[in-house]
Protein backbone atom coordinates (compact mmCIF):
# COMPACT_ATOMS: atom_id res chain seq x y z
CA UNK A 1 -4.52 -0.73 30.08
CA UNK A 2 -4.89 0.17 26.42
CA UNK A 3 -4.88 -2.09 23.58
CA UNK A 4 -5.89 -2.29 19.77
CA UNK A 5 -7.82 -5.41 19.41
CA UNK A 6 -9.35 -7.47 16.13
CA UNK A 7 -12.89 -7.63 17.23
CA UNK A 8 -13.80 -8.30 13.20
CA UNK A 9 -11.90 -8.97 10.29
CA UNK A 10 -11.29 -5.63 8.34
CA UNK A 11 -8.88 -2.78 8.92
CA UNK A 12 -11.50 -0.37 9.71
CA UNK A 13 -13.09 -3.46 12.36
CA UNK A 14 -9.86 -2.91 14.76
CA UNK A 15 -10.66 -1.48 18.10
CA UNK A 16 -8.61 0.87 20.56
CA UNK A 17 -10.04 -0.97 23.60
CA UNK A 18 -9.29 -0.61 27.63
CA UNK A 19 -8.85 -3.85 29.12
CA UNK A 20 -7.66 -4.65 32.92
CA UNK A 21 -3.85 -4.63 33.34
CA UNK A 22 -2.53 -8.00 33.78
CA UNK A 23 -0.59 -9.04 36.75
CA UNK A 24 2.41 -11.77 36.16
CA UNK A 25 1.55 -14.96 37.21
CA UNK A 26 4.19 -17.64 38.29
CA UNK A 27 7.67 -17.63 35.87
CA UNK A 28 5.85 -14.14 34.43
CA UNK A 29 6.65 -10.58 33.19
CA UNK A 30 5.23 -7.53 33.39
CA UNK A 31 6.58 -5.50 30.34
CA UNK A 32 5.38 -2.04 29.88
CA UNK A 33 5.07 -1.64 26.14
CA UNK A 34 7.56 1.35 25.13
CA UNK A 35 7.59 0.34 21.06
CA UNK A 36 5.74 -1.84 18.48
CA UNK A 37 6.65 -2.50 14.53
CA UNK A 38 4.29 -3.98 12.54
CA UNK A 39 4.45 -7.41 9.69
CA UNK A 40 2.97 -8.29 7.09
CA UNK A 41 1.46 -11.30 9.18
CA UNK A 42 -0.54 -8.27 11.14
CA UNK A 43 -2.03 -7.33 8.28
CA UNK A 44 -3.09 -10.80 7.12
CA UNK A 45 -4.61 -11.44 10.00
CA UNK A 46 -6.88 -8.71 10.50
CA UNK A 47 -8.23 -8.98 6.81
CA UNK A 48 -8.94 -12.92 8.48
CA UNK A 49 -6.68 -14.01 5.52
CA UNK A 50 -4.11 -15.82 7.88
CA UNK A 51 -6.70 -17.51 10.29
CA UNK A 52 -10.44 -17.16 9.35
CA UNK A 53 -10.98 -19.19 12.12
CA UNK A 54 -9.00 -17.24 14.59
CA UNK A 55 -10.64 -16.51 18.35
CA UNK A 56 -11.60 -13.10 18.75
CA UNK A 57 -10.92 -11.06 20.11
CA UNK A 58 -7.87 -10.70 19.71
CA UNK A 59 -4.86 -8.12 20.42
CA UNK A 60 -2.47 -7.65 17.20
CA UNK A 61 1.23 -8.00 16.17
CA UNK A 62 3.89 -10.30 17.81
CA UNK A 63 6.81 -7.45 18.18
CA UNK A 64 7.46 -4.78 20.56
CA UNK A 65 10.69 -3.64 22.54
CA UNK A 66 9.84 -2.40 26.74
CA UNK A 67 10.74 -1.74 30.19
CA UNK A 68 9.88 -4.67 32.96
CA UNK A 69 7.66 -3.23 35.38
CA UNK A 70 6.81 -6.54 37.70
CA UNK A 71 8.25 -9.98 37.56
CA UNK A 72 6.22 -13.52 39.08
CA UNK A 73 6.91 -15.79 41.47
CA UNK A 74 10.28 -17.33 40.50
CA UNK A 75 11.65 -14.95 37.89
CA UNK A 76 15.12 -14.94 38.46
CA UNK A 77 16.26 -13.73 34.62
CA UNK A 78 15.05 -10.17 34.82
CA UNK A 79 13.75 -7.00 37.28
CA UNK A 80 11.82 -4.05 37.08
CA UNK A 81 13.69 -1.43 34.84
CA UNK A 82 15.66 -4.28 32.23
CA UNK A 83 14.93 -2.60 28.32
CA UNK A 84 13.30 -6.39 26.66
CA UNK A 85 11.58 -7.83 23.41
CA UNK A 86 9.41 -10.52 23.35
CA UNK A 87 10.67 -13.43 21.29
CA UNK A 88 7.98 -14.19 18.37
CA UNK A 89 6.93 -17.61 19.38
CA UNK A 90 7.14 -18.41 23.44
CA UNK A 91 7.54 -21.32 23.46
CA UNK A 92 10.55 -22.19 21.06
CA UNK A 93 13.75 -21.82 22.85
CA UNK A 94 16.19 -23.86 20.96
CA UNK A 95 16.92 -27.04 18.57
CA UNK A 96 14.73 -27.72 15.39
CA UNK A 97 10.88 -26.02 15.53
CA UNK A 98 8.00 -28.68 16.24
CA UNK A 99 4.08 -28.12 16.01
CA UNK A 100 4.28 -27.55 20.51
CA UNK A 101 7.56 -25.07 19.84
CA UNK A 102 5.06 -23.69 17.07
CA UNK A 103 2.06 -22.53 19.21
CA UNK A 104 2.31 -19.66 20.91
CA UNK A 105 3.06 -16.83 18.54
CA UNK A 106 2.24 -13.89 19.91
CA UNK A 107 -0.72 -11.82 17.82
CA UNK A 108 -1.80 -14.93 16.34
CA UNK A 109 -2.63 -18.51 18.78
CA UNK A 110 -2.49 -15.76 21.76
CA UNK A 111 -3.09 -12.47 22.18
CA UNK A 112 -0.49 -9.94 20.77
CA UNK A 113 1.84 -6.95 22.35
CA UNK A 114 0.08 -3.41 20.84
CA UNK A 115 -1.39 -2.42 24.37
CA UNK A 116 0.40 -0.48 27.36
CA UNK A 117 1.32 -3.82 28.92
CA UNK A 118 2.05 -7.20 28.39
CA UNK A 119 3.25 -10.37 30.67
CA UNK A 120 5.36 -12.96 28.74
CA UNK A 121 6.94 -15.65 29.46
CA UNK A 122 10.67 -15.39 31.44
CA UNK A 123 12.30 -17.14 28.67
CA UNK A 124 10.31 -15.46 26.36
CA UNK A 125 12.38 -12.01 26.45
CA UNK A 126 15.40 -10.98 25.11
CA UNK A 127 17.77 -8.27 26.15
CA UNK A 128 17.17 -5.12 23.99
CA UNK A 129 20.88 -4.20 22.33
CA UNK A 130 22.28 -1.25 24.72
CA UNK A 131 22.78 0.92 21.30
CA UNK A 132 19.36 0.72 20.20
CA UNK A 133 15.96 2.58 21.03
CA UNK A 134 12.70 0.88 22.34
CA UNK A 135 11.83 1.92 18.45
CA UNK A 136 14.52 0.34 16.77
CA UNK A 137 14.88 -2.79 19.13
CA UNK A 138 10.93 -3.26 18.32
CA UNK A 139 11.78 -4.03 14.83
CA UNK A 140 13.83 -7.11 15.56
CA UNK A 141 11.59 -10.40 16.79
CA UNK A 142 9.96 -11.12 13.39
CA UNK A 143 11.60 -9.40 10.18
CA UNK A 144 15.14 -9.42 11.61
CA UNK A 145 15.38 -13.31 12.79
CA UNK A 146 13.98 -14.58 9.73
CA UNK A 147 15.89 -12.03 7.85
CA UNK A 148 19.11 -13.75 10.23
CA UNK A 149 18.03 -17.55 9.61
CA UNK A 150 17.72 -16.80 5.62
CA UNK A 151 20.89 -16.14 5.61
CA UNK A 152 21.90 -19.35 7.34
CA UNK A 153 20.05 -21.40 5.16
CA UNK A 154 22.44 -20.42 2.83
CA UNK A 155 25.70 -20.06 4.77
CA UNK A 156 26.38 -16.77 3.46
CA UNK A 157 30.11 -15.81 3.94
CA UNK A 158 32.47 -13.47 1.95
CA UNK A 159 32.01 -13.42 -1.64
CA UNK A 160 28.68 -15.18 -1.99
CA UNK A 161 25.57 -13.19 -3.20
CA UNK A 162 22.25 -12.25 -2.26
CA UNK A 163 19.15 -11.31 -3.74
CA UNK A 164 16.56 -8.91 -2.24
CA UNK A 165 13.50 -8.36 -3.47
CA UNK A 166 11.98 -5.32 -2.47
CA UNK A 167 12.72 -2.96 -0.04
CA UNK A 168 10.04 -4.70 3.38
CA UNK A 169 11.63 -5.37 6.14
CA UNK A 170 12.98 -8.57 5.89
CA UNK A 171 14.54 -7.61 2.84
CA UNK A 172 16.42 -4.36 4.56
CA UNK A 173 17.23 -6.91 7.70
CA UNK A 174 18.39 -9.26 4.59
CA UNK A 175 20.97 -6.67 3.22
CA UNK A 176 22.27 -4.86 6.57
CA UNK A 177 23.36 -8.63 7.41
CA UNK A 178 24.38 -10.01 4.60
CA UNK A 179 27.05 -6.96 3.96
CA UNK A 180 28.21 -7.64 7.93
CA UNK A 181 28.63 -11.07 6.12
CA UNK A 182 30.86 -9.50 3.62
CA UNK A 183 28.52 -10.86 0.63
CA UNK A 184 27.62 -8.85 -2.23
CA UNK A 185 23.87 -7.51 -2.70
CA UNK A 186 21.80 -7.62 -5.51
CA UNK A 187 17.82 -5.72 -5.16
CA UNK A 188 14.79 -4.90 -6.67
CA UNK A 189 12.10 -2.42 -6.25
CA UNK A 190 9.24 -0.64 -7.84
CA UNK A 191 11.08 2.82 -6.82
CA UNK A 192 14.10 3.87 -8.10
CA UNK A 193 14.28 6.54 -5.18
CA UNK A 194 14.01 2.81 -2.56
CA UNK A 195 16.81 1.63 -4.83
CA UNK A 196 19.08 4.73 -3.96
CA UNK A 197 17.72 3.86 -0.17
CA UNK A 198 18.90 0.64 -0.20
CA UNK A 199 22.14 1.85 -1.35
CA UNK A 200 23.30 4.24 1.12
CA UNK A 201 23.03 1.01 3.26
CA UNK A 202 25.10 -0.76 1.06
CA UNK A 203 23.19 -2.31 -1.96
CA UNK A 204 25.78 -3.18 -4.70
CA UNK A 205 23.11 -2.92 -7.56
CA UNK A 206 19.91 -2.52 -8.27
CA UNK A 207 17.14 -3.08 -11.17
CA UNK A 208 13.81 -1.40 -10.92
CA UNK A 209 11.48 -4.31 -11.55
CA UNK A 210 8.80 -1.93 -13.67
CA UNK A 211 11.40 -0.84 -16.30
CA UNK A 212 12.41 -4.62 -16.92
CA UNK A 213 10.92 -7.06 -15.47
CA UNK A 214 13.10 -10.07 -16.65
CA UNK A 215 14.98 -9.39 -13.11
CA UNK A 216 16.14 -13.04 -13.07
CA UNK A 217 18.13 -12.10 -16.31
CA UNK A 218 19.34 -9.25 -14.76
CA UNK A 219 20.67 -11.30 -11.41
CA UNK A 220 22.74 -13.41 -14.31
CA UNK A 221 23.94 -10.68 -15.94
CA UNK A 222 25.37 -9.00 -12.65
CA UNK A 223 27.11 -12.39 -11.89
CA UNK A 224 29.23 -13.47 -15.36
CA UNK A 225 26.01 -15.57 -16.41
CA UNK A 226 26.48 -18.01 -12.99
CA UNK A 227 23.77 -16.94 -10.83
CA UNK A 228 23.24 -15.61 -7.10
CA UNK A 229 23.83 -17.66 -4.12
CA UNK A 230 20.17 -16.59 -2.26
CA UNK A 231 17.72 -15.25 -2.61
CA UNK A 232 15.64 -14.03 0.31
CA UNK A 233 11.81 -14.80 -1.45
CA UNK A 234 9.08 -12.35 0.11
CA UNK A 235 7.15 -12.97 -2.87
CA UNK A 236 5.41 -16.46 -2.85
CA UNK A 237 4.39 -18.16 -6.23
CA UNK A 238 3.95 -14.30 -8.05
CA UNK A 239 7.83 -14.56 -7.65
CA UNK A 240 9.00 -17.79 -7.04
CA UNK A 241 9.64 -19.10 -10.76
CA UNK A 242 12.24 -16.05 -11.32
CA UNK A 243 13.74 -16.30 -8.03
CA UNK A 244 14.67 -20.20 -9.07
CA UNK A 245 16.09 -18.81 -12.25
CA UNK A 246 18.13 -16.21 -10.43
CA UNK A 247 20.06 -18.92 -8.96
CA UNK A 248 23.12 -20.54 -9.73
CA UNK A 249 22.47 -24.20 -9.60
CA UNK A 250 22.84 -25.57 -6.19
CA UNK A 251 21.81 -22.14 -5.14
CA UNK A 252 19.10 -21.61 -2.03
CA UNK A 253 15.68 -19.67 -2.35
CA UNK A 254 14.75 -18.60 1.21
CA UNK A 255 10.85 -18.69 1.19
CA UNK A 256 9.91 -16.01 3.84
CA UNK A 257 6.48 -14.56 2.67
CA UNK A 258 3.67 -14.49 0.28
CA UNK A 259 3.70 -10.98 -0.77
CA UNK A 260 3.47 -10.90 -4.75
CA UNK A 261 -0.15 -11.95 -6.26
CA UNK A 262 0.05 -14.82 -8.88
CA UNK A 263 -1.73 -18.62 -9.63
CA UNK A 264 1.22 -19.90 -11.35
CA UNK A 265 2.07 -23.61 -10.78
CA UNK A 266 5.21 -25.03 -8.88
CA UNK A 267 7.90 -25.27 -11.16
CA UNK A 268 9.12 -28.56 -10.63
CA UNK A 269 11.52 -28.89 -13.33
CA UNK A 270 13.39 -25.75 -12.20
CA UNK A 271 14.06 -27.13 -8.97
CA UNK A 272 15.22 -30.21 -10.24
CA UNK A 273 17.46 -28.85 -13.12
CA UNK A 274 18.91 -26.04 -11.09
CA UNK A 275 19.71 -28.81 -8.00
CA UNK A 276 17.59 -26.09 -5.71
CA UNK A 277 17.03 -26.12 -2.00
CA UNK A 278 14.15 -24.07 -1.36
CA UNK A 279 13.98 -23.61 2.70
CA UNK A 280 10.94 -22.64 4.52
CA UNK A 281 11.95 -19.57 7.31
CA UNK A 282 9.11 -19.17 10.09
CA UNK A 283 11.04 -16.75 12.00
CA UNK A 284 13.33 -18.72 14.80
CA UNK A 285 14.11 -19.59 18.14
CA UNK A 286 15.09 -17.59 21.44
CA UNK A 287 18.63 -19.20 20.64
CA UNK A 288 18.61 -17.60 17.37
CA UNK A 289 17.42 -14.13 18.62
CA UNK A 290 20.16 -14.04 21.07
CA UNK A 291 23.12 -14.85 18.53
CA UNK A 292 21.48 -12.04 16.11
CA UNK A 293 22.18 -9.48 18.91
CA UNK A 294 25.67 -10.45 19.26
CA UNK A 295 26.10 -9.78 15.95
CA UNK A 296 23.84 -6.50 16.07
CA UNK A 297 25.98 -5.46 19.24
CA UNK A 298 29.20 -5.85 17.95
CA UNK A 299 28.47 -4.01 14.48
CA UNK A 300 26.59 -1.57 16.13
CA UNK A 301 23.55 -2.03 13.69
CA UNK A 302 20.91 0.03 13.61
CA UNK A 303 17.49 -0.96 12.08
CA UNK A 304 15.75 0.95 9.41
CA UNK A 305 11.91 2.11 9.44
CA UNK A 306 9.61 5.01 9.80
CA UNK A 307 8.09 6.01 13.02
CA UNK A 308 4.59 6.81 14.01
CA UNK A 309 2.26 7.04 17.06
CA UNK A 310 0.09 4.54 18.16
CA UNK A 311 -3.30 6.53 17.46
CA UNK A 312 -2.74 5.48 13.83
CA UNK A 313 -2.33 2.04 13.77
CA UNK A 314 -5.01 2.30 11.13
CA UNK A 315 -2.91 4.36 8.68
CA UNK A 316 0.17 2.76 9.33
CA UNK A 317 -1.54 -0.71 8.41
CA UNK A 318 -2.88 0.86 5.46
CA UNK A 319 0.57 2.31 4.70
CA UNK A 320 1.80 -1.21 4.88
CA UNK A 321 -0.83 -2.53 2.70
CA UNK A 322 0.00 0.23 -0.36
CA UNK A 323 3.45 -1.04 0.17
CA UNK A 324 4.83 2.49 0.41
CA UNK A 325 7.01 1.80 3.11
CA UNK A 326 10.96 1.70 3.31
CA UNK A 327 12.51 -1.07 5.69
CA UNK A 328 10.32 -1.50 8.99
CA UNK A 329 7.26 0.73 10.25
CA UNK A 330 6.81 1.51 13.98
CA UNK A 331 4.64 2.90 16.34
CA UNK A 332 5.21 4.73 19.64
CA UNK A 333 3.67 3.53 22.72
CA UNK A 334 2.65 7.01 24.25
């Protein structure tokens, strides 16, 4: 089979390798890689800023969308031909994560899914949406689940509101579900042409960051001075001190990523004056995955991202890094 592998830390160190083709073991799948989207995470690791101390080598990103070609000994969930997606960590099914539910992610503790074939685990697979392409479906395991559980955090419902920042794609997953929700949606963006993006989708307002970037003031002002219910932080410690201002008090900040450059403290008295719960999202369970397709079924929901082939998963990772990109980016499997 073929694969792109970290063999060194660098962008221009990844490798388009041949290595055997596996063969599914006991309670394994075969999955012949149709689709793969690409996270931030993938491009933390191969700089070796997520794991410096990482084995390689090692085959990148944790999300892809495929046919099952061959099932193991005992596989009773799924046969040759069934459209799947790997869940992001294998081994966390259900319930509350814990550091053995934790191990596992694919790309990272073992070896990713951008090759022509992959065997996972047979409770490591979801059902791909019948409405949705290998491409589109290949979007969901990462961005969309954490983009689903931020929500929770929060138990969005009619009338609350949400806070995007940026236009990644957790932050695309973040609106498309929180308007299912029936919540109103606030954004920001460098790009005033991502702004009128994100509102074809259904963005209620937006503020382009560069013009003013008092965008906690802003979130006030668009909600009679009280504040927004969430807001779904890509940003890290570059964003998290006007993210806690942006909230009303008892309002949740849903830390999902590290994305915005900064070395400013913890503000402490913020979270204690606004009565804040901040809640760490790593992604979620199987259990989760499955109840985010339900809701992806039913609305018919189709993921947002731009396509590419395989052959330049250097670009496209250099794409991500310029943060040029609208919603999720995805390469073809050809």
């Amino acid at each position: 089979m073929r694969a792109w592998q970290v063999s060194a830390f660098g962008i221009d160190s990844l490798e388009f390798v041949e290595r055997p083709t596996p063969t599914p073991g006991p309670g394994g799948v075969l999955v012949r890689v149709r689709a793969v989207s690409l996270n931030y995470r993938d491009l933390m690791i191969l700089k070796g800023i997520y794991n410096p101390k990482m084995k390689l080598p090692r085959i990148l990103c944790s999300d892809a969308a495929g046919e099952v070609t061959a099932v193991g000994a005992g596989v009773k969930a799924w046969k040759p031909g069934d459209r799947v997606c790997g869940i992001f960590m294998q081994n966390w099914l259900d319930g509350p994560l814990t550091p053995p539910k934790a191990r596992g992610a694919l790309g990272g503790d073992i070896d990713g899914v951008l090759a022509d074939y992959v065997v996972l685990k047979e409770q490591g697979l979801v059902a791909v949406p019948e409405h949705l392409s290998f491409q589109e479906a290949a979007t969901l395991p990462c961005a969309a689940v954490t983009a689903w559980n931020a929500l929770a955090s929060a138990a969005i419902k009619p009338g609350s509101t949400v806070l995007i920042l940026g236009t990644g794609g957790v932050s695309i997953f973040a609106l498309q579900f929180a308007r299912l929700k029936g919540a109103r949606v606030l954004g920001i963006s460098s790009s005033d042409e991502k702004l009128e993006r994100a509102g074809a989708l259904g963005l209620d307002a937006g503020l382009n960051y560069r013009e003013d970037p008092e965008w906690d003031r802003w979130a006030h002002s668009q909600t009679d001075g009280e504040g927004v219910d969430l807001v779904v932080e890509v940003g890290g410690l570059g964003t998290l001190t006007r993210s806690l201002r942006a909230i009303r008090m008892g309002g949740t900040i849903a830390q999902v990523g590290v994305l915005a450059a900064g070395g400013e403290s913890i503000p402490l008295g913020l979270i204690l004056h606004k009565w804040s719960h901040i809640h760490g999202i790593y992604v979620g369970s199987r259990k989760d995955f499955l109840e985010m397709n339900k809701a992806i079924s039913l609305a018919e929901l189709r993921p947002v991202g731009e396509e590419f082939g395989w052959s330049q998963a250097r670009e496209v990772l250099e794409r991500m890094e310029e943060g040029s990109h609208f919603g999720k980016l995805v390469l073809t499997v050809d």
